[in-house]
C-alpha atoms as a PDB file:
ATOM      1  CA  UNK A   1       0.000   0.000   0.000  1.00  0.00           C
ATOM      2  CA  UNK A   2       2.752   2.325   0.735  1.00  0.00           C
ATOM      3  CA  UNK A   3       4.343   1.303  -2.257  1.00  0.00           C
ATOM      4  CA  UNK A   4       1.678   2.369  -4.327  1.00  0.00           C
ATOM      5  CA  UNK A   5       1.470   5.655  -2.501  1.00  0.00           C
ATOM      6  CA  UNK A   6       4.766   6.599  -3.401  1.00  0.00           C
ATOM      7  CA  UNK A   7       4.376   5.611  -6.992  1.00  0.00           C
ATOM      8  CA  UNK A   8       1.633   7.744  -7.517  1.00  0.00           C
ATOM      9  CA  UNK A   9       2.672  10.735  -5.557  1.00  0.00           C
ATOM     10  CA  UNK A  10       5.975  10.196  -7.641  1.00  0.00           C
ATOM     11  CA  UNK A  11       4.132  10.208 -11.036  1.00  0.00           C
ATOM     12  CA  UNK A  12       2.087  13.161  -9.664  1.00  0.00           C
ATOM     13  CA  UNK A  13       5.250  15.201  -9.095  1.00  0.00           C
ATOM     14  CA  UNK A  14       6.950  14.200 -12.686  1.00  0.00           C
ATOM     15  CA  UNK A  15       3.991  15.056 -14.458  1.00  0.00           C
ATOM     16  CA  UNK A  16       3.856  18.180 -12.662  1.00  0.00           C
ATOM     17  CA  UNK A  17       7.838  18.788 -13.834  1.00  0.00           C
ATOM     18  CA  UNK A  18       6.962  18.260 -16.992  1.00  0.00           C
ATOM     19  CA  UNK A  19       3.840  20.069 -17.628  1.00  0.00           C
ATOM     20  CA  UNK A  20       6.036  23.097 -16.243  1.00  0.00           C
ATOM     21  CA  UNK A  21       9.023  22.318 -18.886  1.00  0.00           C
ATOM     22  CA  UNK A  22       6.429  22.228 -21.527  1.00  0.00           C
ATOM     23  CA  UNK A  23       3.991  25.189 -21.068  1.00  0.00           C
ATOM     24  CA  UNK A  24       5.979  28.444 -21.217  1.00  0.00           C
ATOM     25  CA  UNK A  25       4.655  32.094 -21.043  1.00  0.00           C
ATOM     26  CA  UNK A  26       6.264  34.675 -23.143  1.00  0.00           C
ATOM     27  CA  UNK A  27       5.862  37.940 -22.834  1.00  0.00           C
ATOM     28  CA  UNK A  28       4.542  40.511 -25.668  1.00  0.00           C
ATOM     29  CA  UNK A  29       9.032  41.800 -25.467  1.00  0.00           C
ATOM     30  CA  UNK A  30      10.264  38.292 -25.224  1.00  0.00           C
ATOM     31  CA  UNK A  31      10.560  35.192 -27.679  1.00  0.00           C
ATOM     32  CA  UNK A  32      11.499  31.939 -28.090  1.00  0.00           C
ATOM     33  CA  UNK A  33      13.666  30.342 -30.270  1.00  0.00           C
ATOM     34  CA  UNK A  34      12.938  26.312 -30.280  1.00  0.00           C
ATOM     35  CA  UNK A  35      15.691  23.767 -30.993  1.00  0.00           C
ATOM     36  CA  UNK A  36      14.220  20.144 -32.029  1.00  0.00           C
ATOM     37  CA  UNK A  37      16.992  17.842 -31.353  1.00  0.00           C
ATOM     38  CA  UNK A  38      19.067  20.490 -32.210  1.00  0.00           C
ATOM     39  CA  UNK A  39      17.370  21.254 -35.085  1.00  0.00           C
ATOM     40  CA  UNK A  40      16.253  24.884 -34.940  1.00  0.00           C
ATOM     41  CA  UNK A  41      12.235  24.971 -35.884  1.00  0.00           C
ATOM     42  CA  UNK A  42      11.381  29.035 -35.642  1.00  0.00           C
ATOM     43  CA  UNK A  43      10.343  31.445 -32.767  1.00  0.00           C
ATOM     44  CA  UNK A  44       7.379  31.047 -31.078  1.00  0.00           C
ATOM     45  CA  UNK A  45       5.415  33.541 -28.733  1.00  0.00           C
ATOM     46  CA  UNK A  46       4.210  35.675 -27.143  1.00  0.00           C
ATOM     47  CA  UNK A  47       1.415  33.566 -25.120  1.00  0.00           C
ATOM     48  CA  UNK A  48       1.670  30.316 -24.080  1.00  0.00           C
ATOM     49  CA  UNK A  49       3.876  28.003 -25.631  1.00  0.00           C
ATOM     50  CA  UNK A  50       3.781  24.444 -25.264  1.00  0.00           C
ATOM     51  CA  UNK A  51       7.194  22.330 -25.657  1.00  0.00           C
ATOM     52  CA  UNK A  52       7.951  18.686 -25.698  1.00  0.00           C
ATOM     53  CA  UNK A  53       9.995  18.080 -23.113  1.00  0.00           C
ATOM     54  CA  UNK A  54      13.502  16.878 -23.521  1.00  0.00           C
ATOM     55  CA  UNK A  55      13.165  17.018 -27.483  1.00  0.00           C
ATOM     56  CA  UNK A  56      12.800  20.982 -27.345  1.00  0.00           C
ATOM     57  CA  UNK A  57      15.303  23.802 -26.155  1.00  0.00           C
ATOM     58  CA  UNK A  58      14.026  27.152 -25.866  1.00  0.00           C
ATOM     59  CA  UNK A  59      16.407  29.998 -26.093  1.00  0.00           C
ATOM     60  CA  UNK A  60      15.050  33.069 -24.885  1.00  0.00           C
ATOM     61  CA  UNK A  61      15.246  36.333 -26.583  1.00  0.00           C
ATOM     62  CA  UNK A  62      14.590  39.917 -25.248  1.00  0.00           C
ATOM     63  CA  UNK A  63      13.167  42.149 -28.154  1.00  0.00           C
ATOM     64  CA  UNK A  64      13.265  45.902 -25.939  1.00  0.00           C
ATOM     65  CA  UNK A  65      16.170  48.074 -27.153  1.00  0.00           C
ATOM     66  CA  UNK A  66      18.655  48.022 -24.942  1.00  0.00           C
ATOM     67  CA  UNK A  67      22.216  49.539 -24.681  1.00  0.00           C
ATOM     68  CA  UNK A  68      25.935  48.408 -24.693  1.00  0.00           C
ATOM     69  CA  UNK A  69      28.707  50.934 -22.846  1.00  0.00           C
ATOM     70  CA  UNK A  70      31.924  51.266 -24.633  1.00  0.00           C
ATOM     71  CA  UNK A  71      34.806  52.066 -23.017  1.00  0.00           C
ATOM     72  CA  UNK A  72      37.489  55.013 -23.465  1.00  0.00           C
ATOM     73  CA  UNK A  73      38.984  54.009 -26.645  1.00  0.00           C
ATOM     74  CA  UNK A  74      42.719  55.801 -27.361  1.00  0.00           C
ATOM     75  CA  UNK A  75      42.410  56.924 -31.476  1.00  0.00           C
ATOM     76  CA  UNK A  76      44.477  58.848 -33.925  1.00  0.00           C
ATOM     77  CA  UNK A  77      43.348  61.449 -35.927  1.00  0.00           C
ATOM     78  CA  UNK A  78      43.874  62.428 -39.674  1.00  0.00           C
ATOM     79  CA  UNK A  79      46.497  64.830 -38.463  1.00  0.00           C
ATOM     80  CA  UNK A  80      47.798  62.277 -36.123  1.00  0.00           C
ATOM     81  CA  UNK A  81      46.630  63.698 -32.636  1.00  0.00           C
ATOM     82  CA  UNK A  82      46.167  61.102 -29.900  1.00  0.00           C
ATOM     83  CA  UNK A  83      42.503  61.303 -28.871  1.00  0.00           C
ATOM     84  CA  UNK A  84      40.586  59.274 -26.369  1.00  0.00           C
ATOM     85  CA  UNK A  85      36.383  58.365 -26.816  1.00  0.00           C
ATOM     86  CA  UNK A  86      33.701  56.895 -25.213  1.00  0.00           C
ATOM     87  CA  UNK A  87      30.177  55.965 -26.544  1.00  0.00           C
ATOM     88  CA  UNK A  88      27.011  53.925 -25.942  1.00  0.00           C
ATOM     89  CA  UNK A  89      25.540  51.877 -28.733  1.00  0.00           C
ATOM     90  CA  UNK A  90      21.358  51.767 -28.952  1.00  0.00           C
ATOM     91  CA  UNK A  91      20.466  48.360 -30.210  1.00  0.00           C
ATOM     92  CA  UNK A  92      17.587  45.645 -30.677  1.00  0.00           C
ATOM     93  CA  UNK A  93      16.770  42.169 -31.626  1.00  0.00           C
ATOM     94  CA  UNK A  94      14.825  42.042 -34.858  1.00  0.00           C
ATOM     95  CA  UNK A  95      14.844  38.522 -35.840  1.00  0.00           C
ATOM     96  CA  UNK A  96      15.342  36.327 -32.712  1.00  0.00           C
ATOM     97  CA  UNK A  97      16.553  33.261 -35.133  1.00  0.00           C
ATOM     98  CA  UNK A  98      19.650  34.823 -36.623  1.00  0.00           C
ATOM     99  CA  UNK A  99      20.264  36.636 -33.401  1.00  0.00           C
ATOM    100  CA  UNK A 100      20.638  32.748 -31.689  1.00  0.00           C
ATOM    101  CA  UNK A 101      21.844  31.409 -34.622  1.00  0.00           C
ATOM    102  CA  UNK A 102      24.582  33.903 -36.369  1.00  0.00           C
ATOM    103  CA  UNK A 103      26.396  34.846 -33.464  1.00  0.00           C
ATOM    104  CA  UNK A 104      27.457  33.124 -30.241  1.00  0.00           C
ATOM    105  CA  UNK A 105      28.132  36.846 -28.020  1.00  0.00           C
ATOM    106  CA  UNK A 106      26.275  39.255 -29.629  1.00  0.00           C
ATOM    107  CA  UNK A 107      27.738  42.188 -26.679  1.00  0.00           C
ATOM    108  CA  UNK A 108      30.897  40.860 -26.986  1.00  0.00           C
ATOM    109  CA  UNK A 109      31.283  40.966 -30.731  1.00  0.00           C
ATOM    110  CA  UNK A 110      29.629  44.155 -30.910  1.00  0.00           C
ATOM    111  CA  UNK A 111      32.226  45.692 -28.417  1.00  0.00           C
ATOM    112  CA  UNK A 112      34.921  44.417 -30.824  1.00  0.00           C
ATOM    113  CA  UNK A 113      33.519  45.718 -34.041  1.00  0.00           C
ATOM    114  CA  UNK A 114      32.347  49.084 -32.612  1.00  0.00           C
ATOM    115  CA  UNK A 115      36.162  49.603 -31.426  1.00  0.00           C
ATOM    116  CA  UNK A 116      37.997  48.791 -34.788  1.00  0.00           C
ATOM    117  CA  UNK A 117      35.230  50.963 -36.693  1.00  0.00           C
ATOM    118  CA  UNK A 118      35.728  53.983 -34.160  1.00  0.00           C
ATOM    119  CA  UNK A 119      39.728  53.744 -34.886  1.00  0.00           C
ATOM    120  CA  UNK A 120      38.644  53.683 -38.759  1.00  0.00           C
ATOM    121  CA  UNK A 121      36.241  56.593 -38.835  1.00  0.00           C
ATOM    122  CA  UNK A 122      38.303  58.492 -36.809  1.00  0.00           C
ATOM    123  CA  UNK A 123      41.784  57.780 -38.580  1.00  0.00           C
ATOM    124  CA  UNK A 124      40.045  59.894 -41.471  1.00  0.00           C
ATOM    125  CA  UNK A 125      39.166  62.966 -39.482  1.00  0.00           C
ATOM    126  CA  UNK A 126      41.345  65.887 -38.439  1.00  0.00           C
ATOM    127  CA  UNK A 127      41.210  66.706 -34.512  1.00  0.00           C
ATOM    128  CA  UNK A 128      39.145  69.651 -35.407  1.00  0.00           C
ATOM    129  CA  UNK A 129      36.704  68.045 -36.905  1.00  0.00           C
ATOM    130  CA  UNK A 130      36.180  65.063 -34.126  1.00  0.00           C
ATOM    131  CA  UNK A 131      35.453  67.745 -31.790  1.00  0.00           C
ATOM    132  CA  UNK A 132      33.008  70.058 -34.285  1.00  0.00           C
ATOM    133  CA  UNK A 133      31.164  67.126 -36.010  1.00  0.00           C
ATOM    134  CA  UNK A 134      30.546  64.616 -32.951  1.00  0.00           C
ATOM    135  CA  UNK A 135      26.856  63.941 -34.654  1.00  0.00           C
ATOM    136  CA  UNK A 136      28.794  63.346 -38.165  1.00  0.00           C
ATOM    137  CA  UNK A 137      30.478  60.883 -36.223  1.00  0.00           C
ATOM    138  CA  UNK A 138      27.787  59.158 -34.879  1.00  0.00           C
ATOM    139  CA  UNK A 139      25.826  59.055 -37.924  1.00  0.00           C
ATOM    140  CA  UNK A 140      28.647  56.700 -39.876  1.00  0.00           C
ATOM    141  CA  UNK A 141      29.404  54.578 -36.829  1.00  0.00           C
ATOM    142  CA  UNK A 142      25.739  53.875 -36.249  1.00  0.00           C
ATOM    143  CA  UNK A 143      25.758  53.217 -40.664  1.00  0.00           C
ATOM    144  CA  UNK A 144      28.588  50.961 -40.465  1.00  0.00           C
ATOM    145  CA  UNK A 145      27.247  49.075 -37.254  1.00  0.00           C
ATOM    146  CA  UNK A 146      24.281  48.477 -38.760  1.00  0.00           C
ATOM    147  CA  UNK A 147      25.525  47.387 -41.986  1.00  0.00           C
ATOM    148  CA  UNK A 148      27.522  44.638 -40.092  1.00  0.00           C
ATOM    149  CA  UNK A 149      24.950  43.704 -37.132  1.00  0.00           C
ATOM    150  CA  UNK A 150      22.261  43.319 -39.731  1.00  0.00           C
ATOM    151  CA  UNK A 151      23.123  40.044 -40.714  1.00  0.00           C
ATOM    152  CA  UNK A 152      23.091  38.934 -36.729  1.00  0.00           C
ATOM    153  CA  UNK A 153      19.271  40.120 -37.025  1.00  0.00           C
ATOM    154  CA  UNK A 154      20.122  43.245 -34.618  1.00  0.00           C
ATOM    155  CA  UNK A 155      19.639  46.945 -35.675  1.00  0.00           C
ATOM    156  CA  UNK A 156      21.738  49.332 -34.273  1.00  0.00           C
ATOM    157  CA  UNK A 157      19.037  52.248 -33.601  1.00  0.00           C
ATOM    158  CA  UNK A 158      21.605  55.032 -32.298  1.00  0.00           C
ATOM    159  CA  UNK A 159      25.258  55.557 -31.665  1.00  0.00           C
ATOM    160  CA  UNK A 160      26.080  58.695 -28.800  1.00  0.00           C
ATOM    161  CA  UNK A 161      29.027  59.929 -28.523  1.00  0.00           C
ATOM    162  CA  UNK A 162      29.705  60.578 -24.639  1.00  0.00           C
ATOM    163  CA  UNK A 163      33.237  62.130 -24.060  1.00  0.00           C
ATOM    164  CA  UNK A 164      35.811  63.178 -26.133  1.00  0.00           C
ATOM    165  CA  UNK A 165      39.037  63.815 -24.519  1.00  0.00           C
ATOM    166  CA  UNK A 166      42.227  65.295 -26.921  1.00  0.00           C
ATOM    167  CA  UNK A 167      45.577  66.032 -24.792  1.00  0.00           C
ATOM    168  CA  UNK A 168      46.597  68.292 -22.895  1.00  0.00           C
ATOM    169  CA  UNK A 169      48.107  70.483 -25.130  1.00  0.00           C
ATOM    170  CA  UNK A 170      45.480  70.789 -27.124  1.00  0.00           C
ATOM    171  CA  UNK A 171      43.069  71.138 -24.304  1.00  0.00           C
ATOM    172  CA  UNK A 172      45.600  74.412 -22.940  1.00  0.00           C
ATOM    173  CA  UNK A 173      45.062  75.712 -26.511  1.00  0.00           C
ATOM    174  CA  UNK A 174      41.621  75.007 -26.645  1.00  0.00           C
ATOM    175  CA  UNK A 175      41.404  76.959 -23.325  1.00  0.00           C
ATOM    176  CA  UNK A 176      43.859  80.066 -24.545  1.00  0.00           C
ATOM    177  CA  UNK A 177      41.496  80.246 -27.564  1.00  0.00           C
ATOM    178  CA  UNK A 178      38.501  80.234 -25.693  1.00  0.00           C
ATOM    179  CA  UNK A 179      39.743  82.875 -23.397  1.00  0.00           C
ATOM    180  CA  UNK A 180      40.994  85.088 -26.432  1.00  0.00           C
ATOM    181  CA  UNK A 181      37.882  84.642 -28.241  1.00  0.00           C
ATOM    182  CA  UNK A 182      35.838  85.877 -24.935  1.00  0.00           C
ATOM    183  CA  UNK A 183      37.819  88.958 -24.215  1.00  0.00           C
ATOM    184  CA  UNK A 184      37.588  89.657 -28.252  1.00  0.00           C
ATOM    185  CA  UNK A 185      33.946  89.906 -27.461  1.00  0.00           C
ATOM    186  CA  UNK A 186      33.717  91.273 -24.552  1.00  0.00           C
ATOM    187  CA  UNK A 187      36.061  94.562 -26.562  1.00  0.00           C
ATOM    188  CA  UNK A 188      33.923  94.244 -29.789  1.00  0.00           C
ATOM    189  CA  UNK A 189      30.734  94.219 -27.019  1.00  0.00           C
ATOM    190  CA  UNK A 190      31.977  97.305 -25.308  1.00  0.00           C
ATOM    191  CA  UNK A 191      33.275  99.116 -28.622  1.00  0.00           C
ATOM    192  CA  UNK A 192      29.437  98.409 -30.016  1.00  0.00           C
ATOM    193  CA  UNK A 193      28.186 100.075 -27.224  1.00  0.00           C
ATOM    194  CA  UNK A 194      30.194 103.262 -27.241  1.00  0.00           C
ATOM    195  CA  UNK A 195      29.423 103.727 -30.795  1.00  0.00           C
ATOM    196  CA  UNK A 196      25.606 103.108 -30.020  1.00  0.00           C
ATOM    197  CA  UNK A 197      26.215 105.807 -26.986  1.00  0.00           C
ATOM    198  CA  UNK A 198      27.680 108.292 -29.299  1.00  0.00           C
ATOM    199  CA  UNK A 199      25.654 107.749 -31.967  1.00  0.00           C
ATOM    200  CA  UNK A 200      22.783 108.544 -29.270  1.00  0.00           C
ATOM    201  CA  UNK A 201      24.482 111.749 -27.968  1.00  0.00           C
ATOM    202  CA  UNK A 202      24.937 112.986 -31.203  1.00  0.00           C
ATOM    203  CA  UNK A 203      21.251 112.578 -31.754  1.00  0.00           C
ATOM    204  CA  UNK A 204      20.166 114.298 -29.232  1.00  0.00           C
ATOM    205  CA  UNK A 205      22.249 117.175 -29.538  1.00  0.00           C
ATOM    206  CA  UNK A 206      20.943 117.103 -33.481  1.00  0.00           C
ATOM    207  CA  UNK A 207      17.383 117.364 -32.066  1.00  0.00           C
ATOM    208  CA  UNK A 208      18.422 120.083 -29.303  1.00  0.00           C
ATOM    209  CA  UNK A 209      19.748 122.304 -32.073  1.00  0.00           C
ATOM    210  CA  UNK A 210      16.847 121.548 -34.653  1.00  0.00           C
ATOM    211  CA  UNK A 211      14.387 122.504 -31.895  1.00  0.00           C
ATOM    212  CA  UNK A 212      16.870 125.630 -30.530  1.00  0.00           C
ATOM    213  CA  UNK A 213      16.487 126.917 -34.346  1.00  0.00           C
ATOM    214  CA  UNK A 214      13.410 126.059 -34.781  1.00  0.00           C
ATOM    215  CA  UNK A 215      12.593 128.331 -31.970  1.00  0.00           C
ATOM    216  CA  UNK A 216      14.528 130.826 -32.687  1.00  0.00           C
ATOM    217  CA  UNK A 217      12.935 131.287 -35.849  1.00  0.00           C
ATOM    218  CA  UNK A 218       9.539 130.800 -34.699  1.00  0.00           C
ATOM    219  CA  UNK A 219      10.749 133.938 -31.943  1.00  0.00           C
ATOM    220  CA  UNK A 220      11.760 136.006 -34.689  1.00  0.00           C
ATOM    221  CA  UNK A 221       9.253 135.377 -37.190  1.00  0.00           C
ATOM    222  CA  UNK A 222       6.687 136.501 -33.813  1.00  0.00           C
ATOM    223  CA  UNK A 223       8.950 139.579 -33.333  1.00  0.00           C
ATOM    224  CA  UNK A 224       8.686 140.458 -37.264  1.00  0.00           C
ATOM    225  CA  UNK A 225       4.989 140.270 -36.587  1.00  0.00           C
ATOM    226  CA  UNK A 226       4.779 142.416 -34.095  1.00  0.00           C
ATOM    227  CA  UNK A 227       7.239 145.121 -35.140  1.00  0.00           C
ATOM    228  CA  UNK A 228       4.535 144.897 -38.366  1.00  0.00           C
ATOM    229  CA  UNK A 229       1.471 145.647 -36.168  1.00  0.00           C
ATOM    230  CA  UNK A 230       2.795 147.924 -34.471  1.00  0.00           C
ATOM    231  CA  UNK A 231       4.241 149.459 -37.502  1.00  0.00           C
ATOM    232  CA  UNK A 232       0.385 149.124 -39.206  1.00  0.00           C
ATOM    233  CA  UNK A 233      -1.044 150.519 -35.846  1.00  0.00           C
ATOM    234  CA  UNK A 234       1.331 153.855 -36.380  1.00  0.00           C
ATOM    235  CA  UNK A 235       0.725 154.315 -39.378  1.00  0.00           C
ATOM    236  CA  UNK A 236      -3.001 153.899 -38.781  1.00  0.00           C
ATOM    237  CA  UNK A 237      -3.248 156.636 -36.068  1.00  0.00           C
ATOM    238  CA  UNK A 238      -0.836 158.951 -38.099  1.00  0.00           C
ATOM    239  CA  UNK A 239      -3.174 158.977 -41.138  1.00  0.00           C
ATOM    240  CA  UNK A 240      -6.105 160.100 -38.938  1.00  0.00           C
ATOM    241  CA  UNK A 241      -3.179 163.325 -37.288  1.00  0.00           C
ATOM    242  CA  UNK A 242      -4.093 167.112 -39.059  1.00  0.00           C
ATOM    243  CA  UNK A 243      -1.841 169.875 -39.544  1.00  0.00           C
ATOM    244  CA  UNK A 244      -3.120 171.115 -36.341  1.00  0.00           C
ATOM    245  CA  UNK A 245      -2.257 168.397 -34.216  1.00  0.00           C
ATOM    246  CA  UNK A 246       1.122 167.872 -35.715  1.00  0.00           C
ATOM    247  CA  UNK A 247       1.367 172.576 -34.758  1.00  0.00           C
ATOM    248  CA  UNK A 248       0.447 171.374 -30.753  1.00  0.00           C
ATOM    249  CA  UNK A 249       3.116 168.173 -30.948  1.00  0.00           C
ATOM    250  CA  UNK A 250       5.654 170.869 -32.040  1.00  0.00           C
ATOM    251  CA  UNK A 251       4.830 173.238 -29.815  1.00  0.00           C
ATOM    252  CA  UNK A 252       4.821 170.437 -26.741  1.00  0.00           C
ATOM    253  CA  UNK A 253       8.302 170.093 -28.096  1.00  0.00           C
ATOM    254  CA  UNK A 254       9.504 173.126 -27.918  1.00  0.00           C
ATOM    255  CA  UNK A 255       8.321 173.459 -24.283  1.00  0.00           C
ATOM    256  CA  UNK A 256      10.316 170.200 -23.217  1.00  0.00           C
ATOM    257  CA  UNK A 257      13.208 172.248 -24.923  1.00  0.00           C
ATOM    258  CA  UNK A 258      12.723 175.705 -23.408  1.00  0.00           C
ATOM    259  CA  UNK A 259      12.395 173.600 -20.059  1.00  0.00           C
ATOM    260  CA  UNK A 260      15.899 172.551 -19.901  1.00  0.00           C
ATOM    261  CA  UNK A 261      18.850 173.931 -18.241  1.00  0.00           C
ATOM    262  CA  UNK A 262      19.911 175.073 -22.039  1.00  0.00           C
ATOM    263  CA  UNK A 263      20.604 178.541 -22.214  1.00  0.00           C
ATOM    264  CA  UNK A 264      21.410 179.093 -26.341  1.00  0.00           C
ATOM    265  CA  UNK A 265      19.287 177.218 -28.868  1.00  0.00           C
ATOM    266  CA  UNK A 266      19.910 176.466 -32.323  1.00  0.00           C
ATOM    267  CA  UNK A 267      16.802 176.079 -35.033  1.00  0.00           C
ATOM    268  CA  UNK A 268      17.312 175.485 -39.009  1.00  0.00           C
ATOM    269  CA  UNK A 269      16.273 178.154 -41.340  1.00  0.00           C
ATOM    270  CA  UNK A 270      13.426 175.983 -42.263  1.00  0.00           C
ATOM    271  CA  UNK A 271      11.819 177.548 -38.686  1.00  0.00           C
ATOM    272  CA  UNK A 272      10.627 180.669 -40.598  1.00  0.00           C
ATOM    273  CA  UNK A 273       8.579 178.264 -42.774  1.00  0.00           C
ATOM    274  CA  UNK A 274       7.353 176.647 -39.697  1.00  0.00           C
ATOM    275  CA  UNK A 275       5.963 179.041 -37.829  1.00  0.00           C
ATOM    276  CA  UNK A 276       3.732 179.980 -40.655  1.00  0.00           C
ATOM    277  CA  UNK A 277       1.190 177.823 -40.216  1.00  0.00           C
ATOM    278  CA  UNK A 278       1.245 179.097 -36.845  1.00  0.00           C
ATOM    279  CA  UNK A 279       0.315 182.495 -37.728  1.00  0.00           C
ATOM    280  CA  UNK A 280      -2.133 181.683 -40.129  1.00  0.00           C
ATOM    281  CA  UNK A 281      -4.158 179.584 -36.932  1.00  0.00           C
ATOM    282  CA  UNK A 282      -3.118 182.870 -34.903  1.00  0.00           C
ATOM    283  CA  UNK A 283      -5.095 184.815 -37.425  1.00  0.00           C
ATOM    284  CA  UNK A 284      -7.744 182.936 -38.206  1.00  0.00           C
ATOM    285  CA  UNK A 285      -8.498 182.432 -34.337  1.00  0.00           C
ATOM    286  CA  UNK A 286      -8.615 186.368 -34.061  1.00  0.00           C
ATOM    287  CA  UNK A 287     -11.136 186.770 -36.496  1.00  0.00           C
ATOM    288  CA  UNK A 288     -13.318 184.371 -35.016  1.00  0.00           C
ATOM    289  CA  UNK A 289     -12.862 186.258 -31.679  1.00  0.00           C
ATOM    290  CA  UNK A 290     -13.826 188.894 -33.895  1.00  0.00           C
ATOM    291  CA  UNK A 291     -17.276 187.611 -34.730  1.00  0.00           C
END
C-alpha cells in the first residue's frame, strides 16, 4: 500500500515537472527560439507556448532596445593627434533566429567591431573636426554598425558619442582660444556700445539744435509780426493826425526844450517856414474872436 502511494505521488510530481518544462509564457518583449533535437524549428510567442519536453530547447530572446557601454577608446586622428572616446551603442533584436543562430556573443562581438570601426572613422578625421562634427560621427558609426549587425538580425538604432578627450596640449590651446575669443567679445561688445552711446548723444544734440532753431525762428518770425502791427497801428493813427495836431506836438516840443537847463538854442532856417502855419491859426483864431 505504501508502495503504491509513493508511486503515484511520484508520477504526480513528474507530471507536474513536466507540464512546467512544456507550457511556457512569453511575454509581448520576449521570444522563443525552439531547438528540435538540435534542429532549430522558428520562434514562437508571445502567449503560451507548449514544448515537448527533452526534445525541445528554448532559447530566450529579449526584443526591448537596450544599450551596450563602450569604453574610453585611445584613437588617432587624420592629423595624427592622440585622442581618447567613449560611446554607448542603442540596439535591438529584430529577428530572434539569426540573433541565436549567427552569433554566439552578440555584446561581446559588438564591443569588438564598434572599437575597430571607431579607430577607422576616426583615422580619417582631423582633430578639429572630431570635436566640431561629434553627430557626423555618430551618424557613420551607427551606418557601419548596422551594416555589419544586420546580418546577426540586430539593428543598431543610435550611436552617442559621450566624451571626447584630446591632450593636454590641445586642451591648454583650446582653453587660450577660448579665453581670447571671450575677451575679443567682450572689446567688440563694449566698442558696439560706445558707438551706439555716441551715436545717441549725437542725436540728441541734433534734435536740441533743430528745436533751438526752430525756436529761434519761430521767436523772430513773432517779433517780425509784431514790429509789423505795431508798424500798421502807427501808421493807422498817423493817417487820422491834421496839420493842427502835428502845430500842438511841435509846440509840446519846444516846451520840453525851453524847459531845460539850455541857455542858447539852435533852429534850421526851415523855422521861418514853420511858424507859418502858426500864424495863419493865430489869425484865423482872431477873427473868429472877432465875430
Amino acid at each position: 500500500m505504501e508502495v503504491t502511494v509513493f508511486a503515484i505521488v511520484l508520477v504526480v510530481i513528474l507530471f507536474i515537472i513536466l507540464v512546467v518544462m512544456a507550457l511556457k509564457i512569453v511575454r509581448e518583449y520576449q521570444r522563443l527560439v525552439v531547438f528540435r533535437l538540435g534542429r532549430c524549428i522558428g520562434q514562437r510567442g508571445p502567449g503560451i507556448v507548449v514544448l515537448i519536453p527533452i526534445v525541445d530547447q528554448a532559447v530566450w530572446v529579449d526584443l526591448r532596445e537596450q544599450y551596450l557601454e563602450i569604453p574610453h577608446q585611445t584613437c588617432i586622428t587624420k592629423d595624427n593627434a592622440p585622442i581618447s572616446i567613449d560611446f554607448l551603442i542603442y540596439w535591438k533584436v529584430v529577428e530572434p533566429v539569426l540573433s541565436v543562430v549567427q552569433v554566439r556573443n552578440f555584446a561581446g562581438a559588438s564591443q569588438g567591431l564598434a572599437t575597430t570601426t571607431l579607430r577607422a572613422v576616426i583615422g580619417d578625421i582631423s582633430l578639429d573636426d572630431v570635436l566640431a562634427r561629434r553627430e557626423h560621427i555618430n551618424q557613420v558609426l551607427r551606418v557601419k554598425l548596422d551594416e555589419v549587425t544586420e546580418r546577426w538580425g540586430v539593428k543598431v538604432t543610435a550611436v552617442e558619442i559621450r566624451e571626447i578627450l584630446p591632450p593636454r596640449e590641445v586642451q591648454e590651446a583650446m582653453n587660450r582660444q577660448m579665453a581670447a575669443e571671450r575677451n575679443r567679445r567682450a572689446m567688440v561688445t563694449e566698442a558696439d556700445g560706445k558707438r551706439e552711446a555716441a551715436i545717441k548723444v549725437a542725436e540728441g544734440e541734433k534734435q536740441s539744435a533743430i528745436l533751438r532753431a526752430e525756436g529761434d525762428r519761430q521767436a523772430a518770425i513773432l517779433r517780425a509780426e509784431g514790429f509789423s502791427l505795431a508798424l500798421d497801428k502807427i501808421f493807422a493813427i498817423a493817417k487820422t493826425v491834421d496839420a493842427k495836431t502835428m502845430t500842438l506836438q511841435y509846440f509840446e516840443a519846444l516846451k520840453s526844450l525851453g524847459a531845460g537847463a539850455s541857455t542858447k538854442f539852435i533852429f534850421p532856417m526851415e523855422f521861418g517856414k514853420f511858424l507859418k502855419p502858426l500864424v495863419g491859426y493865430a489869425e484865423e483864431a482872431v477873427e473868429e474872436e472877432k465875430k
